[in-house]
PDB file of N, CA and C in Angstrom:
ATOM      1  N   UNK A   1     218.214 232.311 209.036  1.00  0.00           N
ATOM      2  CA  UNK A   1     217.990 232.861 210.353  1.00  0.00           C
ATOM      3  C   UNK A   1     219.055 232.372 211.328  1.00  0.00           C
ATOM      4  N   UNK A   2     219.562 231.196 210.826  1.00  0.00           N
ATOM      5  CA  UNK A   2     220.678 230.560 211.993  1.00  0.00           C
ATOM      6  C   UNK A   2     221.722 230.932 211.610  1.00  0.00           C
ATOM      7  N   UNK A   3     222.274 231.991 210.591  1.00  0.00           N
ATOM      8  CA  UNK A   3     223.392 232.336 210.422  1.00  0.00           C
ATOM      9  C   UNK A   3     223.367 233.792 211.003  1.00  0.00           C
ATOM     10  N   UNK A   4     221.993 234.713 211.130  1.00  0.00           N
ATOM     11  CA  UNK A   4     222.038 235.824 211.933  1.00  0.00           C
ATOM     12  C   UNK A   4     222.290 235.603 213.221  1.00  0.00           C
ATOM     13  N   UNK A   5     221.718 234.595 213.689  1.00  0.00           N
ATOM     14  CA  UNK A   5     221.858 234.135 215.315  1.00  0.00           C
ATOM     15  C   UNK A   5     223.137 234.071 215.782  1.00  0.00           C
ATOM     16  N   UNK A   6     223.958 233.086 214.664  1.00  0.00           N
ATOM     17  CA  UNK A   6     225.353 233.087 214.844  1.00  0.00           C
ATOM     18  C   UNK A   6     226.695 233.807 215.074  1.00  0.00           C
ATOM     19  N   UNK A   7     225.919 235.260 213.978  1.00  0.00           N
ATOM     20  CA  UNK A   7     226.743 236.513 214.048  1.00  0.00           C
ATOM     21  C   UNK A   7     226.379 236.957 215.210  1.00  0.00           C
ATOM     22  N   UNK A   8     225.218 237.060 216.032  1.00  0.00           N
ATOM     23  CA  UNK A   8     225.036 237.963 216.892  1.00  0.00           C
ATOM     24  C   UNK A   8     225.964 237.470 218.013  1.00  0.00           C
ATOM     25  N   UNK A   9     225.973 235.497 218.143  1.00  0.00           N
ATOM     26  CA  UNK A   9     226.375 234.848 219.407  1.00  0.00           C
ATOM     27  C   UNK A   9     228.169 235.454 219.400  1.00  0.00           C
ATOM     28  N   UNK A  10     228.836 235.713 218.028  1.00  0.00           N
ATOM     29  CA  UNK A  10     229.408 235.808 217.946  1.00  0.00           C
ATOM     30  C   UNK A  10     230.701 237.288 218.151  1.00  0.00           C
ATOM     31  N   UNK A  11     229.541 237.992 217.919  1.00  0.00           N
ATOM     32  CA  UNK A  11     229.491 239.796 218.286  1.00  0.00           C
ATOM     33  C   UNK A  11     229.341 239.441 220.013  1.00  0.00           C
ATOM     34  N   UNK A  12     228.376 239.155 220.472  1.00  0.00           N
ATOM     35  CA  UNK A  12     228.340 238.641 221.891  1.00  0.00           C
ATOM     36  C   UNK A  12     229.689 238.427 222.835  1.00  0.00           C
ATOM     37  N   UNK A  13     230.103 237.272 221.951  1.00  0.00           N
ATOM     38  CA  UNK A  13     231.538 236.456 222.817  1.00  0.00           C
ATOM     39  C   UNK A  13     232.977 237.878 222.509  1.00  0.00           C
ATOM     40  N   UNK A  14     232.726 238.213 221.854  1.00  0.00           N
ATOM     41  CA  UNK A  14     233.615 239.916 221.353  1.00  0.00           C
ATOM     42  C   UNK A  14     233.196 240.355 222.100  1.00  0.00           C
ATOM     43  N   UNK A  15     232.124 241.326 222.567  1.00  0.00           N
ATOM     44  CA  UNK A  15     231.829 242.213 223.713  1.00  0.00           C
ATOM     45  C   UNK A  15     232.579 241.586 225.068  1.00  0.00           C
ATOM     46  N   UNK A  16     232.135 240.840 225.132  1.00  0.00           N
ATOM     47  CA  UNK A  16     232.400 239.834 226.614  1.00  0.00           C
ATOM     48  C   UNK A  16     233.700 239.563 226.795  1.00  0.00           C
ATOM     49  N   UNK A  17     234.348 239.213 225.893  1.00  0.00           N
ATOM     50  CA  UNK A  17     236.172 239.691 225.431  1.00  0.00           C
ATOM     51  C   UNK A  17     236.812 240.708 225.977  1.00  0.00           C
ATOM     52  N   UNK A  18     235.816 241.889 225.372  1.00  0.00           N
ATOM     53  CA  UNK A  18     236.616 243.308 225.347  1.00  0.00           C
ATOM     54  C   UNK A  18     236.028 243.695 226.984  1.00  0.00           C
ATOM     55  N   UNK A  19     235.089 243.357 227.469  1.00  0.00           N
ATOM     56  CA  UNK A  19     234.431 243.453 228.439  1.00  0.00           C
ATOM     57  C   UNK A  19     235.366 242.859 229.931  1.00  0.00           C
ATOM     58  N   UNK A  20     235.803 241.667 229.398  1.00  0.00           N
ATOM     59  CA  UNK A  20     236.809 240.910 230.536  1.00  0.00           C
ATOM     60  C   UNK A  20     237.841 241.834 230.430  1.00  0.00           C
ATOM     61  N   UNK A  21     238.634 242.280 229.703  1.00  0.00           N
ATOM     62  CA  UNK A  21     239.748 242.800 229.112  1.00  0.00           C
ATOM     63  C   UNK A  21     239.972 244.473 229.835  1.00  0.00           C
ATOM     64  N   UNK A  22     238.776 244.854 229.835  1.00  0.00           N
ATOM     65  CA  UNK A  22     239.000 246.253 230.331  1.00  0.00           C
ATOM     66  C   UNK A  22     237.982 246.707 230.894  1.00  0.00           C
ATOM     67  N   UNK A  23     237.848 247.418 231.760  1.00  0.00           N
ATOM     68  CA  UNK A  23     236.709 248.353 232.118  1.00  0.00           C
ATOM     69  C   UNK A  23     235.604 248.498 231.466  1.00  0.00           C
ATOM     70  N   UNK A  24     234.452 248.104 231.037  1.00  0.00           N
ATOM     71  CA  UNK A  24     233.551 248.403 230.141  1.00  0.00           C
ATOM     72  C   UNK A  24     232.145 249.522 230.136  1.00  0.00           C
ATOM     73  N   UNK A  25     232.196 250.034 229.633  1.00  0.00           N
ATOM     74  CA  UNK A  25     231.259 251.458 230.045  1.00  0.00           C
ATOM     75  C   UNK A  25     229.925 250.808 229.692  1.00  0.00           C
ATOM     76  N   UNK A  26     229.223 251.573 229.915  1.00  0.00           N
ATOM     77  CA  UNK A  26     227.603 251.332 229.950  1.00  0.00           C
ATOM     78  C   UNK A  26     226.992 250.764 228.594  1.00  0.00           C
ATOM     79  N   UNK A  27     226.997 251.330 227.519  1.00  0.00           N
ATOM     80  CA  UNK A  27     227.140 250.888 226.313  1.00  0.00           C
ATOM     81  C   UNK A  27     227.399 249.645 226.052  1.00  0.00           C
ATOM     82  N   UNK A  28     228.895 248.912 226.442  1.00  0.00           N
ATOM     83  CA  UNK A  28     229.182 247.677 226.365  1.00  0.00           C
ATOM     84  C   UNK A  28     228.018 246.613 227.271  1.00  0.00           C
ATOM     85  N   UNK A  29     227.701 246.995 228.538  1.00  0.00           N
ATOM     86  CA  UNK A  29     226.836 246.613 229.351  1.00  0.00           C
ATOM     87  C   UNK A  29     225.485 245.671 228.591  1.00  0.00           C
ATOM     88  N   UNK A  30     224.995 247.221 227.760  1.00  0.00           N
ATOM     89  CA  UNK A  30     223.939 247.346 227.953  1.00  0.00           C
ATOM     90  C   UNK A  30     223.700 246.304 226.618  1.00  0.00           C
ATOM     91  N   UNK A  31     224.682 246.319 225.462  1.00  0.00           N
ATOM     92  CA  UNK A  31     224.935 245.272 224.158  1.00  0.00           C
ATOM     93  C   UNK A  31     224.904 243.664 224.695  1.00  0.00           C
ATOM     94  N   UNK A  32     225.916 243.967 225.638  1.00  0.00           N
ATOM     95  CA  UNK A  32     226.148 242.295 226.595  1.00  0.00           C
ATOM     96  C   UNK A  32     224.586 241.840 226.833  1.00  0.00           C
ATOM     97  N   UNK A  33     223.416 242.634 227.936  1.00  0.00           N
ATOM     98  CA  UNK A  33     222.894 242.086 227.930  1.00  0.00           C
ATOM     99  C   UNK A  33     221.535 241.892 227.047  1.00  0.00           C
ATOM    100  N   UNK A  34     221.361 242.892 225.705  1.00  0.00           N
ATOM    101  CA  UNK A  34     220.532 242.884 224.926  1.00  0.00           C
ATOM    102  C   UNK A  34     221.024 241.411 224.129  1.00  0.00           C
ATOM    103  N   UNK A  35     221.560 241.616 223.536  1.00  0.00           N
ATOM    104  CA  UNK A  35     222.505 240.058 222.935  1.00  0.00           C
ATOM    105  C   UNK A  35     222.652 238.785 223.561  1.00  0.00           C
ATOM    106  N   UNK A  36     223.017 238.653 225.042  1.00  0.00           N
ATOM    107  CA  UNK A  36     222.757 237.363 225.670  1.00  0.00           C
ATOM    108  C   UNK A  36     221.225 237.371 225.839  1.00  0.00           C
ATOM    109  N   UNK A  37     219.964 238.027 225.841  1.00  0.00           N
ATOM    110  CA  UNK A  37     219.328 237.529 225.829  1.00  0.00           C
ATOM    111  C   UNK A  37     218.589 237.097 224.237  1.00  0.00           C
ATOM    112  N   UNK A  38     219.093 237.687 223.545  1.00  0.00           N
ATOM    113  CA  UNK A  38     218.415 237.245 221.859  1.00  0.00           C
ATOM    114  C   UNK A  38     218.702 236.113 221.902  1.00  0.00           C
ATOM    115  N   UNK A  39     220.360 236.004 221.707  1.00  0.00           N
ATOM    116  CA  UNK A  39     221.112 234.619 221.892  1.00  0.00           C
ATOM    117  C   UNK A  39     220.399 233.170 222.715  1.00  0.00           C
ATOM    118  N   UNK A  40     220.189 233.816 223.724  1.00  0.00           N
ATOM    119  CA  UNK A  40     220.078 232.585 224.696  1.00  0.00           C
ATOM    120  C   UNK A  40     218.361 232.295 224.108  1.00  0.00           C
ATOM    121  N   UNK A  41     217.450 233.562 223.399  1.00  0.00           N
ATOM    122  CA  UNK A  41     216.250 232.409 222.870  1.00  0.00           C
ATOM    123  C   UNK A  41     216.441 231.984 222.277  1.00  0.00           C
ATOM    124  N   UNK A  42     217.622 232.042 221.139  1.00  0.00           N
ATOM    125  CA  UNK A  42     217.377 231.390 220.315  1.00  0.00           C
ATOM    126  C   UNK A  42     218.349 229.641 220.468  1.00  0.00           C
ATOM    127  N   UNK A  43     219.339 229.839 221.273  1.00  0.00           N
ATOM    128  CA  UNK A  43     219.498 228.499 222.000  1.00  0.00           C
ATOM    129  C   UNK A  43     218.804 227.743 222.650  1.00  0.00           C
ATOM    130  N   UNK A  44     217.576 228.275 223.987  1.00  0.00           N
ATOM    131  CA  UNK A  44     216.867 227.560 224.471  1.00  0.00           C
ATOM    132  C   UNK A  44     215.716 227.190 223.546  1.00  0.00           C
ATOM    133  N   UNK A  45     215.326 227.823 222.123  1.00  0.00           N
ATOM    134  CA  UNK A  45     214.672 227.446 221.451  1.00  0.00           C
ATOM    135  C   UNK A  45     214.925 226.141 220.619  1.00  0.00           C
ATOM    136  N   UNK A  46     216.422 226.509 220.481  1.00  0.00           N
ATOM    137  CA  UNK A  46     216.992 225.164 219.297  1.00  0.00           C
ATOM    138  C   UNK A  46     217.489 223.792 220.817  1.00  0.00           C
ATOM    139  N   UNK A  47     217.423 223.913 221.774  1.00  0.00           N
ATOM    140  CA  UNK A  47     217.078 223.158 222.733  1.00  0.00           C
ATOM    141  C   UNK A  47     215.750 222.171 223.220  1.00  0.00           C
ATOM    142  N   UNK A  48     215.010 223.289 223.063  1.00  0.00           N
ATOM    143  CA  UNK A  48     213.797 222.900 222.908  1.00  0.00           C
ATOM    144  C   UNK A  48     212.723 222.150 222.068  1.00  0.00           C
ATOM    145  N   UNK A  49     213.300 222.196 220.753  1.00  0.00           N
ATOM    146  CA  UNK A  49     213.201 222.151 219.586  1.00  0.00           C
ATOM    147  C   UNK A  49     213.381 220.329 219.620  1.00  0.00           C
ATOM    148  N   UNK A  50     213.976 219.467 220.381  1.00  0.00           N
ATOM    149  CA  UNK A  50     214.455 218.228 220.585  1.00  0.00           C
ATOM    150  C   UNK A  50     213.589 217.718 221.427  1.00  0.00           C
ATOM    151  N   UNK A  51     212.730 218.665 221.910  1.00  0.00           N
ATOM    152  CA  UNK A  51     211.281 218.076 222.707  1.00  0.00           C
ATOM    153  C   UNK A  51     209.926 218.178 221.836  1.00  0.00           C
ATOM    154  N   UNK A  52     210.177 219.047 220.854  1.00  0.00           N
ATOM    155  CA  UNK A  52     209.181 219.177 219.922  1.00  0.00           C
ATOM    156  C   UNK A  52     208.370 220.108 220.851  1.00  0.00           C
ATOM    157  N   UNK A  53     209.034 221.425 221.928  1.00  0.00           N
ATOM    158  CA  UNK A  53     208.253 222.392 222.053  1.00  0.00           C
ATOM    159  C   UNK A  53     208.872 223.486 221.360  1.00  0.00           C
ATOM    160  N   UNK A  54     208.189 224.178 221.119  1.00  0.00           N
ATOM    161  CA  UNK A  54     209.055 225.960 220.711  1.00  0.00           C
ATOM    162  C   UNK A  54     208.706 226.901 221.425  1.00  0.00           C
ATOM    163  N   UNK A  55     209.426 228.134 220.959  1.00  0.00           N
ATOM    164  CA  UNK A  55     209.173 229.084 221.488  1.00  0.00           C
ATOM    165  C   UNK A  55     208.573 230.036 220.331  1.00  0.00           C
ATOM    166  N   UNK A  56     207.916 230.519 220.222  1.00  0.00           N
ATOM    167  CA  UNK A  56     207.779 231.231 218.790  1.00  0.00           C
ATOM    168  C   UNK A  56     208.845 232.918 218.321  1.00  0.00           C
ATOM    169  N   UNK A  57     209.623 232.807 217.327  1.00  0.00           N
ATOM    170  CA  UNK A  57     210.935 233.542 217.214  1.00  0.00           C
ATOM    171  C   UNK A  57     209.819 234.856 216.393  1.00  0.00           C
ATOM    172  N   UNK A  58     209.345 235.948 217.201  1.00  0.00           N
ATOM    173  CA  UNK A  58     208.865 237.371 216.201  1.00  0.00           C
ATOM    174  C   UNK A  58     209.351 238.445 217.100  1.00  0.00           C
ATOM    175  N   UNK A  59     208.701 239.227 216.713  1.00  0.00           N
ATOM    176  CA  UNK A  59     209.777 240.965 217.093  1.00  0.00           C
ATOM    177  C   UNK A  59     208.929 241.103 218.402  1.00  0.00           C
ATOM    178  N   UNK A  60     208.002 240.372 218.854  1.00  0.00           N
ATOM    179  CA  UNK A  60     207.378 240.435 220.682  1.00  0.00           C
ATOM    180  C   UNK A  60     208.519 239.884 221.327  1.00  0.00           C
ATOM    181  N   UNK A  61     208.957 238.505 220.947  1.00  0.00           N
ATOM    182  CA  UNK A  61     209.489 238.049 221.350  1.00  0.00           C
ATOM    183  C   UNK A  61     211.200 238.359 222.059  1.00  0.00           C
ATOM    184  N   UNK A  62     211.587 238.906 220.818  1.00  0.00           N
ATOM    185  CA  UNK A  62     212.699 239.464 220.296  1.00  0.00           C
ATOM    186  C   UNK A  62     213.207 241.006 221.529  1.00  0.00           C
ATOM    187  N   UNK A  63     211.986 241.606 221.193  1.00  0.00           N
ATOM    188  CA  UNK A  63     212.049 242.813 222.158  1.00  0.00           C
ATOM    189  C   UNK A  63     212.287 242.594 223.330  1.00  0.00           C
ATOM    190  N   UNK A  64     210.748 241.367 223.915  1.00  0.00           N
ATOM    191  CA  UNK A  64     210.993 240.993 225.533  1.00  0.00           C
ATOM    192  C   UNK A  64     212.004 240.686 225.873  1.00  0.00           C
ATOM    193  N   UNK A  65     213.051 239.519 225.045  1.00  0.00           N
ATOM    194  CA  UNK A  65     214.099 239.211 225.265  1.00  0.00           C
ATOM    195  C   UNK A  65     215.159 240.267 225.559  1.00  0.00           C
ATOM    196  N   UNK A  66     215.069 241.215 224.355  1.00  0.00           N
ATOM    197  CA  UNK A  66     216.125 242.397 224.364  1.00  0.00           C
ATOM    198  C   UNK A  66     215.877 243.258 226.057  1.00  0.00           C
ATOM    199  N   UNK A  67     214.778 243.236 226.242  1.00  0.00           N
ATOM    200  CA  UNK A  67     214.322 244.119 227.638  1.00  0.00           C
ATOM    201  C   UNK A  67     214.657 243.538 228.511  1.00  0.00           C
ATOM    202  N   UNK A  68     214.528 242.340 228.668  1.00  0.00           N
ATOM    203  CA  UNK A  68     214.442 241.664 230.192  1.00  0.00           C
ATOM    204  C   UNK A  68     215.858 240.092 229.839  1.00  0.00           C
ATOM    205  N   UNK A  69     216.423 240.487 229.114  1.00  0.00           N
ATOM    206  CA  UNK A  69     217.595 239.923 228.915  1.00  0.00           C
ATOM    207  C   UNK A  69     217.123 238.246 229.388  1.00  0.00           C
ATOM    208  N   UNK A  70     218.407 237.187 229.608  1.00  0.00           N
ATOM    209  CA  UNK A  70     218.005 236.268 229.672  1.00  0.00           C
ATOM    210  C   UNK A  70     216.996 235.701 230.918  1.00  0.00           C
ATOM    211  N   UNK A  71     216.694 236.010 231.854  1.00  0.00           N
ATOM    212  CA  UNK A  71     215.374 235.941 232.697  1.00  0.00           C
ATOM    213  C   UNK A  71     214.097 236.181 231.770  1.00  0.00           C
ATOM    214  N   UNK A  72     214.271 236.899 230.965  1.00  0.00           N
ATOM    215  CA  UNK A  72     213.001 237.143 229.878  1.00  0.00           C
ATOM    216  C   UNK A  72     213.049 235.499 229.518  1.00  0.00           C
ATOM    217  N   UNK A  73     213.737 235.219 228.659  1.00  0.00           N
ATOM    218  CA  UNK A  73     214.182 233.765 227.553  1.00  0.00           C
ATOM    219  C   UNK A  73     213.545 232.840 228.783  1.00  0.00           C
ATOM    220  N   UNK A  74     213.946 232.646 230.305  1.00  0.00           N
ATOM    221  CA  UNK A  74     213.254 231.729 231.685  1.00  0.00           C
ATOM    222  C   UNK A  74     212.275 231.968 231.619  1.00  0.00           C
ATOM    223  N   UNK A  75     211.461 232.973 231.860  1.00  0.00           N
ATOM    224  CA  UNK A  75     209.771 233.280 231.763  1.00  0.00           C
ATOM    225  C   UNK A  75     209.143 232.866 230.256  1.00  0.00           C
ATOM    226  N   UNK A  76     209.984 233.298 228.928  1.00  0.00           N
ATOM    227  CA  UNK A  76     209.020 232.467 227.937  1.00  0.00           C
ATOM    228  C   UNK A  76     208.923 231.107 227.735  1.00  0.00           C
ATOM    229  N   UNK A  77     209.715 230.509 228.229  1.00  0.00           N
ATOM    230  CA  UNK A  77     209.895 229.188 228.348  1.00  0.00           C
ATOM    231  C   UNK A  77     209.262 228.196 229.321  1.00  0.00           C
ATOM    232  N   UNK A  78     209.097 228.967 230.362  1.00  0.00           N
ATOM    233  CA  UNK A  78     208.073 227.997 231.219  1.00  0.00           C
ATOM    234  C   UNK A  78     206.655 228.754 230.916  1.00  0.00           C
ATOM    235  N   UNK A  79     206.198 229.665 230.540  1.00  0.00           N
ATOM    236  CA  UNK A  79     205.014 230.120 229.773  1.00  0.00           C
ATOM    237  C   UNK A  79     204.711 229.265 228.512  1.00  0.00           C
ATOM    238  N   UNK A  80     205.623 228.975 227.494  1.00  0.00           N
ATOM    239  CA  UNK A  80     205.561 227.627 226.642  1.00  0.00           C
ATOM    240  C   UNK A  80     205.507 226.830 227.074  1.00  0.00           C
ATOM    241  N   UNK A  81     206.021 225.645 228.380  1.00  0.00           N
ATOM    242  CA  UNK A  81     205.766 224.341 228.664  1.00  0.00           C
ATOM    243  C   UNK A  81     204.226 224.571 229.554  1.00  0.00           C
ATOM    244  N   UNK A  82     204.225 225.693 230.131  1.00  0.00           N
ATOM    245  CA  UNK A  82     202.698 225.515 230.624  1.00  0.00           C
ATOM    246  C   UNK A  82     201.658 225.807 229.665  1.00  0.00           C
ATOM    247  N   UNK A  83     201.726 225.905 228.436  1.00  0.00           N
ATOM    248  CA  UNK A  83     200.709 225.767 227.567  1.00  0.00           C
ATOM    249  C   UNK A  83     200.087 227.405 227.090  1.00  0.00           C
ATOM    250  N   UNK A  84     200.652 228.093 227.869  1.00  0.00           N
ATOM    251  CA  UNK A  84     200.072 229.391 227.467  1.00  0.00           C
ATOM    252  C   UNK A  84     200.611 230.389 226.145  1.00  0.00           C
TER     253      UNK A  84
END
């Protein structure tokens, strides 16, 4: 699973490349921010992970993230430290 994460962070830092680089149309946009937010749960998870809280990694999760980009990843995360 940490080698999918890796490709994605990595497809990510490419968009964001081609993105600095030139004009980027909506499409590129919209990859940038579906991807920084997968990415960033699964960093604030392996962050988290050193407190012995998690976040739990399934396709709810995954989606919210994809929808509400990294502000999603801020809301599951203090929804995990408050116990819910």
């Amino acid at each position: 699973m940490t080698l999918v994460f890796l490709g994605l962070f990595i497809i990510l830092l490419i968009l964001v490349v081609i993105a600095s680089l030139r004009r980027p149309n909506k499409l590129i946009k919209l990859f940038i921010h579906v991807l920084g937010g997968v990415v960033g749960l699964w960093l604030v998870d392996l962050l988290l992970s050193v407190f012995a809280v998690e976040i739990p990694i399934n396709a709810f999760t995954i989606a919210l993230v994809a929808l509400l980009g990294f502000p999603g990843v801020v809301v599951l995360t203090v929804l995990q430290l408050m116990g819910i």
